[in-house]
C-alpha atoms as a PDB file:
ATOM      1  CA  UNK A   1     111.548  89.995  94.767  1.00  0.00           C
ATOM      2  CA  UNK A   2     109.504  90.372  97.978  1.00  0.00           C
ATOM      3  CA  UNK A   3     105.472  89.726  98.763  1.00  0.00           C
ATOM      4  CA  UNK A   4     104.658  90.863 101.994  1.00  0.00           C
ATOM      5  CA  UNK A   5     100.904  88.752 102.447  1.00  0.00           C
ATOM      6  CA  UNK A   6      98.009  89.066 105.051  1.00  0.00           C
ATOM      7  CA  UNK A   7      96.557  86.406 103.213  1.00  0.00           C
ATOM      8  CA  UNK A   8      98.193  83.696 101.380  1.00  0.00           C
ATOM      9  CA  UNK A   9      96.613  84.696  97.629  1.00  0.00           C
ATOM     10  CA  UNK A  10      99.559  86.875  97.683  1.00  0.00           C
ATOM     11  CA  UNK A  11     101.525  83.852  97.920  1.00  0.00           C
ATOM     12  CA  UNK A  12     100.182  82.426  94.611  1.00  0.00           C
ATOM     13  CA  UNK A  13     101.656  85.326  93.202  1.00  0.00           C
ATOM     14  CA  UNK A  14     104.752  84.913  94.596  1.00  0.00           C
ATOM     15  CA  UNK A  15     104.718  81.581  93.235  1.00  0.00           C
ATOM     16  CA  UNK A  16     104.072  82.624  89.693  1.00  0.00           C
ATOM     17  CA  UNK A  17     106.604  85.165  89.844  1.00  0.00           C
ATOM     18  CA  UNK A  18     108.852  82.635  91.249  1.00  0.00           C
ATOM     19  CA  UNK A  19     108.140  80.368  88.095  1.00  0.00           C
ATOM     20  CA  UNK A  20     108.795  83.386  85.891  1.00  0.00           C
ATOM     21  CA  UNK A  21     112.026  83.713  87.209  1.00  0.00           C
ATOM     22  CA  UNK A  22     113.269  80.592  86.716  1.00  0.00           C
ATOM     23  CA  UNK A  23     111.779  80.113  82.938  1.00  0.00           C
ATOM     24  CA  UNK A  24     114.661  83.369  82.710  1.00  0.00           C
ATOM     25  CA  UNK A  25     117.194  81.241  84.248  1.00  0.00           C
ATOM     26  CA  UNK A  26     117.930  84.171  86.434  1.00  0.00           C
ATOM     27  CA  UNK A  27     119.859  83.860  89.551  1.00  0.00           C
ATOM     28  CA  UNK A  28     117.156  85.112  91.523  1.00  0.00           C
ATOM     29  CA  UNK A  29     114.657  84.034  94.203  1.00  0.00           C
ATOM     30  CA  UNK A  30     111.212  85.754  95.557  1.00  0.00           C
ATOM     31  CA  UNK A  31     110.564  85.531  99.262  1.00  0.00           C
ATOM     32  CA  UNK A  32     107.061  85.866 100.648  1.00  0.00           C
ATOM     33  CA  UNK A  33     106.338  86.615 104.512  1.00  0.00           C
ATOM     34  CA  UNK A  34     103.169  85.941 106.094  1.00  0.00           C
ATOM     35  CA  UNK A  35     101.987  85.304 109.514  1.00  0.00           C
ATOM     36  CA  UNK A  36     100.851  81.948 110.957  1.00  0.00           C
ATOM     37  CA  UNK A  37      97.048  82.718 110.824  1.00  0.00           C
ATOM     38  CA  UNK A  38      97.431  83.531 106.784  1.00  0.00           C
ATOM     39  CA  UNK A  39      98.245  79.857 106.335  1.00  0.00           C
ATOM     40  CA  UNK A  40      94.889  78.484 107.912  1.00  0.00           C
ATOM     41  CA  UNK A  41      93.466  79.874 104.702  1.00  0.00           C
ATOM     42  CA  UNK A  42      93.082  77.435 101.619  1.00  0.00           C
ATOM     43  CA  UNK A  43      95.492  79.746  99.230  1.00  0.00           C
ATOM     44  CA  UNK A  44      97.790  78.018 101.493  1.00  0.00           C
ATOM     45  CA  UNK A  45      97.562  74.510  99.755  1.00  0.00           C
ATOM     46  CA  UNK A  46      97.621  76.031  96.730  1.00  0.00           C
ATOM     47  CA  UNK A  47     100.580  78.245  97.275  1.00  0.00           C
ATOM     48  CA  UNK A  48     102.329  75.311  99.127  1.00  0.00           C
ATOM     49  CA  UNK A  49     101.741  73.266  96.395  1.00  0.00           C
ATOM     50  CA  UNK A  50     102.763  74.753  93.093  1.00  0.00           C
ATOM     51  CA  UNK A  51     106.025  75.775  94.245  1.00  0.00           C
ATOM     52  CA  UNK A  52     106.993  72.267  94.780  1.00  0.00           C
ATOM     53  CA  UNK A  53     105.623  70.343  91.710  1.00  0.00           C
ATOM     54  CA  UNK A  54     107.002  73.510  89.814  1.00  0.00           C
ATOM     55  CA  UNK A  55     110.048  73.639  91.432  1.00  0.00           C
ATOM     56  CA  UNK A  56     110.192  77.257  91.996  1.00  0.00           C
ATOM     57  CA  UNK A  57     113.206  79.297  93.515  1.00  0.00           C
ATOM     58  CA  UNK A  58     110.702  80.615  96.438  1.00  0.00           C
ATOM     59  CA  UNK A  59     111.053  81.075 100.348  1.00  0.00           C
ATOM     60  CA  UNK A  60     107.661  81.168 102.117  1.00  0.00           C
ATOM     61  CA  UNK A  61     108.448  83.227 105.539  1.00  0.00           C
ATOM     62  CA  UNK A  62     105.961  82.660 108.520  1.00  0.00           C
ATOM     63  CA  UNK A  63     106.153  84.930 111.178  1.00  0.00           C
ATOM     64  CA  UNK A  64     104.487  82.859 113.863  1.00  0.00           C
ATOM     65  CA  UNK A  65     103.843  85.721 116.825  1.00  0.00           C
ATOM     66  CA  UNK A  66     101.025  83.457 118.611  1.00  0.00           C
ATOM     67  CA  UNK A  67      97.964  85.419 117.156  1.00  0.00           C
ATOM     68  CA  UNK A  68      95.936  86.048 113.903  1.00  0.00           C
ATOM     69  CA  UNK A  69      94.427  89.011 115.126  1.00  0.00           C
ATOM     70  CA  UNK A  70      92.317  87.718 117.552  1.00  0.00           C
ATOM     71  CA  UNK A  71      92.657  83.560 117.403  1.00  0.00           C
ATOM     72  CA  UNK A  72      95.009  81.587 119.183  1.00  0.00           C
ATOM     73  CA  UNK A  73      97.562  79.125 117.517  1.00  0.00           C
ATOM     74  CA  UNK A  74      95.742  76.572 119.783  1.00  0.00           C
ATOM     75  CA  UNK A  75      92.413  77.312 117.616  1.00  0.00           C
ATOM     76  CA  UNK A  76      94.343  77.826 114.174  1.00  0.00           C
ATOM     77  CA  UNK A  77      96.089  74.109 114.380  1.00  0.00           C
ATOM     78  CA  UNK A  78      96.539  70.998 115.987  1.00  0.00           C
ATOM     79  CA  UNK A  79      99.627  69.979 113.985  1.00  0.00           C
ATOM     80  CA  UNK A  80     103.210  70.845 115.205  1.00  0.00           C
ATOM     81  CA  UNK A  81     103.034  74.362 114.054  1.00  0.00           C
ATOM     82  CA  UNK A  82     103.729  75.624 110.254  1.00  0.00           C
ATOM     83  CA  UNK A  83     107.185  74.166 109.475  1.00  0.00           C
ATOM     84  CA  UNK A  84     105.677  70.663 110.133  1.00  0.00           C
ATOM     85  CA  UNK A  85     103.903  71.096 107.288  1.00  0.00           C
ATOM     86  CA  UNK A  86     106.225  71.734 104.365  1.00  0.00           C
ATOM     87  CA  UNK A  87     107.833  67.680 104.297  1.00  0.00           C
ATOM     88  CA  UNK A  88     104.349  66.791 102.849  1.00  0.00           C
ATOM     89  CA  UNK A  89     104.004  68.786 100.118  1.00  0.00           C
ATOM     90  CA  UNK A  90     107.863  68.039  99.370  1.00  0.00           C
ATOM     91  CA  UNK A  91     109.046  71.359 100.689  1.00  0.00           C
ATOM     92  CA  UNK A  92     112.466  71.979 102.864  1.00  0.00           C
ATOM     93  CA  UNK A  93     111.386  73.938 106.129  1.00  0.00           C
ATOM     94  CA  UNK A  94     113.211  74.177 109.173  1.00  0.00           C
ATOM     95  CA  UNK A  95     112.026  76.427 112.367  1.00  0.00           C
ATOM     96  CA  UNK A  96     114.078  79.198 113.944  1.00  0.00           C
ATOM     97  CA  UNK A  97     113.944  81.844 116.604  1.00  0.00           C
ATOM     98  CA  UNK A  98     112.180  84.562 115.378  1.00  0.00           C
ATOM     99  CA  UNK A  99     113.487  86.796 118.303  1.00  0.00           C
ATOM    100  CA  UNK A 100     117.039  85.531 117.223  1.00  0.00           C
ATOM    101  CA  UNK A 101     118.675  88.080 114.277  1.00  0.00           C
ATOM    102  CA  UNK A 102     121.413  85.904 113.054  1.00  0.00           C
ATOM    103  CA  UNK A 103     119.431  82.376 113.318  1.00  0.00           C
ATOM    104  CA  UNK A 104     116.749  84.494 111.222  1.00  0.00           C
ATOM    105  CA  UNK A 105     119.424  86.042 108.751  1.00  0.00           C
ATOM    106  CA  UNK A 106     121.428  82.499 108.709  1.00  0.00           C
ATOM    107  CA  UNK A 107     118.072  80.063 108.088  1.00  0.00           C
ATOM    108  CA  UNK A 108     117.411  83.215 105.046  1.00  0.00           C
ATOM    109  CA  UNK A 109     120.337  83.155 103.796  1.00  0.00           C
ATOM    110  CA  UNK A 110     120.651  79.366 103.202  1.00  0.00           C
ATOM    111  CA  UNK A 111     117.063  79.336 101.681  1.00  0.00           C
ATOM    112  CA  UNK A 112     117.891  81.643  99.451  1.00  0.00           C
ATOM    113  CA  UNK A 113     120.928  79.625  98.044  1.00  0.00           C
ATOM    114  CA  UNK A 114     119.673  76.565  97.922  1.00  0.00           C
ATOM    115  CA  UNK A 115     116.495  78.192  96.198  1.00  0.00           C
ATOM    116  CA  UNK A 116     118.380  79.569  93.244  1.00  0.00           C
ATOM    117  CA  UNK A 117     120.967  76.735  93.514  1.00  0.00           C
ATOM    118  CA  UNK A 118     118.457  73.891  93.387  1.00  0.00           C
ATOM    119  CA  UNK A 119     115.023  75.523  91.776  1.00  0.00           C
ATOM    120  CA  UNK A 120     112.798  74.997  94.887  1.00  0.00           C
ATOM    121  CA  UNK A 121     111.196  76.348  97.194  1.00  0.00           C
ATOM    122  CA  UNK A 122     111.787  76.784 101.274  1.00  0.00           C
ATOM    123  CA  UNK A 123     109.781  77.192 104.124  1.00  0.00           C
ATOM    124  CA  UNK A 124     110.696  79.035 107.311  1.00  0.00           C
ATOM    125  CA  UNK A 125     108.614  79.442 110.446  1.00  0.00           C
ATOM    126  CA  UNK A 126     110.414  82.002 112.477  1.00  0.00           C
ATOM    127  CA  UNK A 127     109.104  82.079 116.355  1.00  0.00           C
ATOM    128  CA  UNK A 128     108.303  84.863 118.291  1.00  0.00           C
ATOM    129  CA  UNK A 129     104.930  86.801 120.271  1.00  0.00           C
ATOM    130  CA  UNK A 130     102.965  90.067 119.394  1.00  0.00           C
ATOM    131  CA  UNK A 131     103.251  91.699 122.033  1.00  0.00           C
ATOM    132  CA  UNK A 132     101.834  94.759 121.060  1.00  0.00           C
ATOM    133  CA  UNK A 133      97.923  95.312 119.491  1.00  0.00           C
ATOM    134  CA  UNK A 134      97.188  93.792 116.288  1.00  0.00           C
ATOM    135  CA  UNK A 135      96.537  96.913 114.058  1.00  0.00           C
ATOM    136  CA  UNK A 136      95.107 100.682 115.569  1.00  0.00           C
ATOM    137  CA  UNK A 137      91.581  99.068 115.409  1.00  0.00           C
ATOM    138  CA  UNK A 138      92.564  95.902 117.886  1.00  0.00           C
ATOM    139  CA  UNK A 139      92.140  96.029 121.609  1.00  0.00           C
ATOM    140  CA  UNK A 140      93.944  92.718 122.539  1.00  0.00           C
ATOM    141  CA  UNK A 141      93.095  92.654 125.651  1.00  0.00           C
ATOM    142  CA  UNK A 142      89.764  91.935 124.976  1.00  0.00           C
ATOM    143  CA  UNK A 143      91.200  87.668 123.950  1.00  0.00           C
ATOM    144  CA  UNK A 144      94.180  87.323 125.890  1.00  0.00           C
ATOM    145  CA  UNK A 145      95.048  88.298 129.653  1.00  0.00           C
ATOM    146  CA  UNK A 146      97.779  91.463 131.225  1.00  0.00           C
ATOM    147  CA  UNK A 147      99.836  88.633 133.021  1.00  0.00           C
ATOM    148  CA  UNK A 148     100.483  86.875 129.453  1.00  0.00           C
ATOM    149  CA  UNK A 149     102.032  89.887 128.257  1.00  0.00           C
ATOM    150  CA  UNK A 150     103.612  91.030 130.767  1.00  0.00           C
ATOM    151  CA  UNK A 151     105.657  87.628 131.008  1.00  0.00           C
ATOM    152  CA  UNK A 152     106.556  87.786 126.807  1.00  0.00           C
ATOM    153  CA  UNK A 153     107.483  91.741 127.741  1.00  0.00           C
ATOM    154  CA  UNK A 154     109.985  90.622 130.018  1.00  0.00           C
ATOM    155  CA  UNK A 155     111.855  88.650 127.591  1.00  0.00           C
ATOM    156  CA  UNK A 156     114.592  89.713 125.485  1.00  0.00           C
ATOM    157  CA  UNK A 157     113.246  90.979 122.389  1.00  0.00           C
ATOM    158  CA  UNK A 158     115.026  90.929 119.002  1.00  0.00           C
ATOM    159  CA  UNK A 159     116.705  94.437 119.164  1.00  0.00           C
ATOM    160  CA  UNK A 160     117.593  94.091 122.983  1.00  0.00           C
ATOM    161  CA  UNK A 161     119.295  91.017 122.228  1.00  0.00           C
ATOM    162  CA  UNK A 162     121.373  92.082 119.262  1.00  0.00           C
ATOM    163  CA  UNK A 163     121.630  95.426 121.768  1.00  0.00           C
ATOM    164  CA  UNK A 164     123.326  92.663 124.335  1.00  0.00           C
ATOM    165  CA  UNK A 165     125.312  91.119 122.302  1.00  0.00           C
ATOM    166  CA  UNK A 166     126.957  93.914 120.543  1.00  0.00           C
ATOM    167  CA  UNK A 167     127.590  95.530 123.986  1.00  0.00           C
ATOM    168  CA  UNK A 168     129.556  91.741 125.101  1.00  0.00           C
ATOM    169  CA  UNK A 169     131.786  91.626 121.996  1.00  0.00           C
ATOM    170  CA  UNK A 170     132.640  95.548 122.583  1.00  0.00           C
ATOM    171  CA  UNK A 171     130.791  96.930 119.509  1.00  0.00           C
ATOM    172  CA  UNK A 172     128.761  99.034 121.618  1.00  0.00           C
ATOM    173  CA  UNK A 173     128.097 100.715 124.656  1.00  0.00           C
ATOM    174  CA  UNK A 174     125.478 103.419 126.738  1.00  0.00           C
ATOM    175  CA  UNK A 175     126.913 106.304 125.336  1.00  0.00           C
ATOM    176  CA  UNK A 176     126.933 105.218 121.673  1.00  0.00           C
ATOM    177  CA  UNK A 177     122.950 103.995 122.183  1.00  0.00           C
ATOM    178  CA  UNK A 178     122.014 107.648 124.216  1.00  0.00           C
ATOM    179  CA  UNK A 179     123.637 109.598 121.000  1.00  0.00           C
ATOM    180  CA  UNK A 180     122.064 107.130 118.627  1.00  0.00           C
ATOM    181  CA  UNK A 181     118.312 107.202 120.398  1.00  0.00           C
ATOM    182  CA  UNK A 182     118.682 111.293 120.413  1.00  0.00           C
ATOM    183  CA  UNK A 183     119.371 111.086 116.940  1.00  0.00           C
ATOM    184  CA  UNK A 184     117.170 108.950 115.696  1.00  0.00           C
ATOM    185  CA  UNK A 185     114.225 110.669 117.522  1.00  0.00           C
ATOM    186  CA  UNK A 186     115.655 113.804 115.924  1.00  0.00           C
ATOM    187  CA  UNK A 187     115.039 112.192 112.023  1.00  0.00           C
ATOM    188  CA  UNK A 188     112.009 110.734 112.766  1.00  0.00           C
ATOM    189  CA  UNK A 189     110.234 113.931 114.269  1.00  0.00           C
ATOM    190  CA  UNK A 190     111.881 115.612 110.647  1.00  0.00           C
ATOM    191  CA  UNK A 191     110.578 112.955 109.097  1.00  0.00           C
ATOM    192  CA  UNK A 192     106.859 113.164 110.507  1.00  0.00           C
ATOM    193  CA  UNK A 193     106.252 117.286 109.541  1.00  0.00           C
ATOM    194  CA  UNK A 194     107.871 116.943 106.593  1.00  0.00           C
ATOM    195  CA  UNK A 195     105.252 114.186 105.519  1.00  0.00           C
ATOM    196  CA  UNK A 196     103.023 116.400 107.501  1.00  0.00           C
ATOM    197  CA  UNK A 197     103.463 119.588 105.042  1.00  0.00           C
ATOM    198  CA  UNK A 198     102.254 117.261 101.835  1.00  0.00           C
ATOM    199  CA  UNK A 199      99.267 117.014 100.550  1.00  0.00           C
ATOM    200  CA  UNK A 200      97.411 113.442 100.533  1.00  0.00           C
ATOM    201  CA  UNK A 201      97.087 112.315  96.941  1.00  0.00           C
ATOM    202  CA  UNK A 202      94.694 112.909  94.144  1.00  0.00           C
ATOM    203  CA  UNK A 203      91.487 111.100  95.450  1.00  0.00           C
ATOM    204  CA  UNK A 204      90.969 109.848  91.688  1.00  0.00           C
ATOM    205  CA  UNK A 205      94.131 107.694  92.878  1.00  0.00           C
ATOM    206  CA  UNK A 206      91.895 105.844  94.586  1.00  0.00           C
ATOM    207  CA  UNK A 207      89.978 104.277  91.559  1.00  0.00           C
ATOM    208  CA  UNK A 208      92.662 104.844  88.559  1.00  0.00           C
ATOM    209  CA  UNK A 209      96.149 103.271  90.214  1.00  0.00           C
ATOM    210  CA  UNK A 210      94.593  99.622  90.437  1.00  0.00           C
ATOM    211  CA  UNK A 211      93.663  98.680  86.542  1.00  0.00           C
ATOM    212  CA  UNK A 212      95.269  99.281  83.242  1.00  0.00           C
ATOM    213  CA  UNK A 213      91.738 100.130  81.706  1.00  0.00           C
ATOM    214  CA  UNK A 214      89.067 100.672  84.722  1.00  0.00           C
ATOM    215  CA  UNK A 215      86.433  98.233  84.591  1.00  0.00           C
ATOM    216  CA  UNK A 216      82.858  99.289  85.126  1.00  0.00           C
ATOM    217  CA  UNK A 217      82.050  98.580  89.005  1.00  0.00           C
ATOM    218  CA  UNK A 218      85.034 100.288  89.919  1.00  0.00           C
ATOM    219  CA  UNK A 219      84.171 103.407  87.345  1.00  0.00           C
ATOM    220  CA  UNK A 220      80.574 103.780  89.254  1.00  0.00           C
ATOM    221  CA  UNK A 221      82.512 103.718  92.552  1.00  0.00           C
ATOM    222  CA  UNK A 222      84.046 107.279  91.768  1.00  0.00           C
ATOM    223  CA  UNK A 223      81.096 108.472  90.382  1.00  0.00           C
ATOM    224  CA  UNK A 224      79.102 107.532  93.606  1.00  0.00           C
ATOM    225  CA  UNK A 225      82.371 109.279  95.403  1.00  0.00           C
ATOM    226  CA  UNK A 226      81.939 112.165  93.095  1.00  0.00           C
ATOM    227  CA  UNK A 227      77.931 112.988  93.727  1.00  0.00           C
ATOM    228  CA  UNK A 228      78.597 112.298  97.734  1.00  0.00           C
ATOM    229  CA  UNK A 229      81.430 114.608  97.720  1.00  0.00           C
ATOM    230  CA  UNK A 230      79.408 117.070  95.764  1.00  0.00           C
ATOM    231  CA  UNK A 231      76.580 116.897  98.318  1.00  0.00           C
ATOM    232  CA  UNK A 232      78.753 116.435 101.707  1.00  0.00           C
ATOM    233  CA  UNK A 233      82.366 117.818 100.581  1.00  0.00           C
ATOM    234  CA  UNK A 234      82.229 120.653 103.233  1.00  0.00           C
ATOM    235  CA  UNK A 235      82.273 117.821 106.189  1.00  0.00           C
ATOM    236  CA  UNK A 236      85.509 116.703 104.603  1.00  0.00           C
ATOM    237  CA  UNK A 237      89.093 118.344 105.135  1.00  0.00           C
ATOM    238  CA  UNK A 238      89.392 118.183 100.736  1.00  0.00           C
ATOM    239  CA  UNK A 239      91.786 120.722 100.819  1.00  0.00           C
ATOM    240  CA  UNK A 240      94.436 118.628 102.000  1.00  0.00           C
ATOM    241  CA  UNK A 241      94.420 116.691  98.643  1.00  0.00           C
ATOM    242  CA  UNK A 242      96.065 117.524  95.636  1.00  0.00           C
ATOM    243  CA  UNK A 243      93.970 118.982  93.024  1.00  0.00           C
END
């Protein structure tokens, strides 16, 4: 079972699903994968917590790229990063290269045996930099400088290192990676006006796929949505909904 978390409330859930798992005696583990910045938030304790005095078959992933956003590590912690933090709350953690794809695979791997194995939970801080904007909203250069990126852009990053390696051992060469690039531009354009030719779903999808029974603050949003779409609908492209 995966959680992919933002925050670390997600990781509570992970937690409890964890513990449901193991109540099953199921050989089965959830992993959860967060970034650095999600475990500055108090969930984090919580999270951290529970799945070791519950001993629950669950591997907490941090993908530590440098940046919440727009904060520094050096103003999210003090401490020696997020894998120095799992030995006090009685969790395994160990720290790998995130820019690495077998340490990554390897350090999962064994978390995810020992997990089920043993009934408890693992922590993995996996290395690496953002090197790209935070989200379409972000402008990053507005906290951090052109010369810092540039220098993480030069390094090797995950792909062009597996690319490198592959090519040493024989596995691959130019001509295999100019067919493969063609093609895979070639299913991804297919892929974009094919998603392009559907129609957006049902805007009540918006207020009925959340609840079993729809409680009352979420029932007046629609109905606000409904009178403003009454009103305004023309300024809005509603055709490209389903009915």
């Amino acid at each position: 079972m995966l959680f992919t978390s933002a925050s670390l409330r997600e990781a509570i859930t992970a937690v409890g699903a964890a513990y449901a798992i193991k109540r099953e005696n199921v050989d089965r583990a959830v992993i959860c994968y967060f970034g650095e910045g999600a475990a500055s938030e108090g969930d984090a304790h919580a999270a951290f917590n529970f799945s070791a005095t519950l001993e629950c078959p669950v591997i907490f992933f941090c993908r530590n790229n440098g940046y919440a956003i727009s904060t520094p590590t050096s103003e999210q912690y003090r401490g020696d990063g997020i894998a120095a933090r799992g030995p006090g709350y009685g969790i395994m953690s160990i720290r790998v290269d995130g820019n690495d794809v077998f340490a990554v695979y390897n350090a999962t791997k064994e978390a995810r045996r020992r997990a089920v194995a043993e009934n408890q939970p693992f922590l993995i801080e996996a290395m690496t930099y953002r090197i790209g904007h935070h989200s379409t909203s972000d402008d990053s250069s507005a906290y951090r400088s052109v010369d810092e990126v540039n220098y993480w852009d030069k390094q090797d990053h995950p792909i062009s290192r597996l690319r490198h390696y592959m090519g040493h051992k024989g596995w691959w060469d130019e001509d295999q990676e100019k067919i493969w690039r063609k093609k895979s531009r070639k299913l991804v354009m297919e892929a974009f006006e094919e998603a392009e030719r559907k129609r957006k779903p049902k805007l009540e999808y918006l207020f009925s796929d959340v609840y079993a029974e729809m409680p009352q603050h979420i029932k007046k949003q629609e109905e606000s949505l409904g009178k403003h779409l009454k009103l305004y609908g023309e300024h809005y492209p509603l055709d490209s909904y389903e009915k």
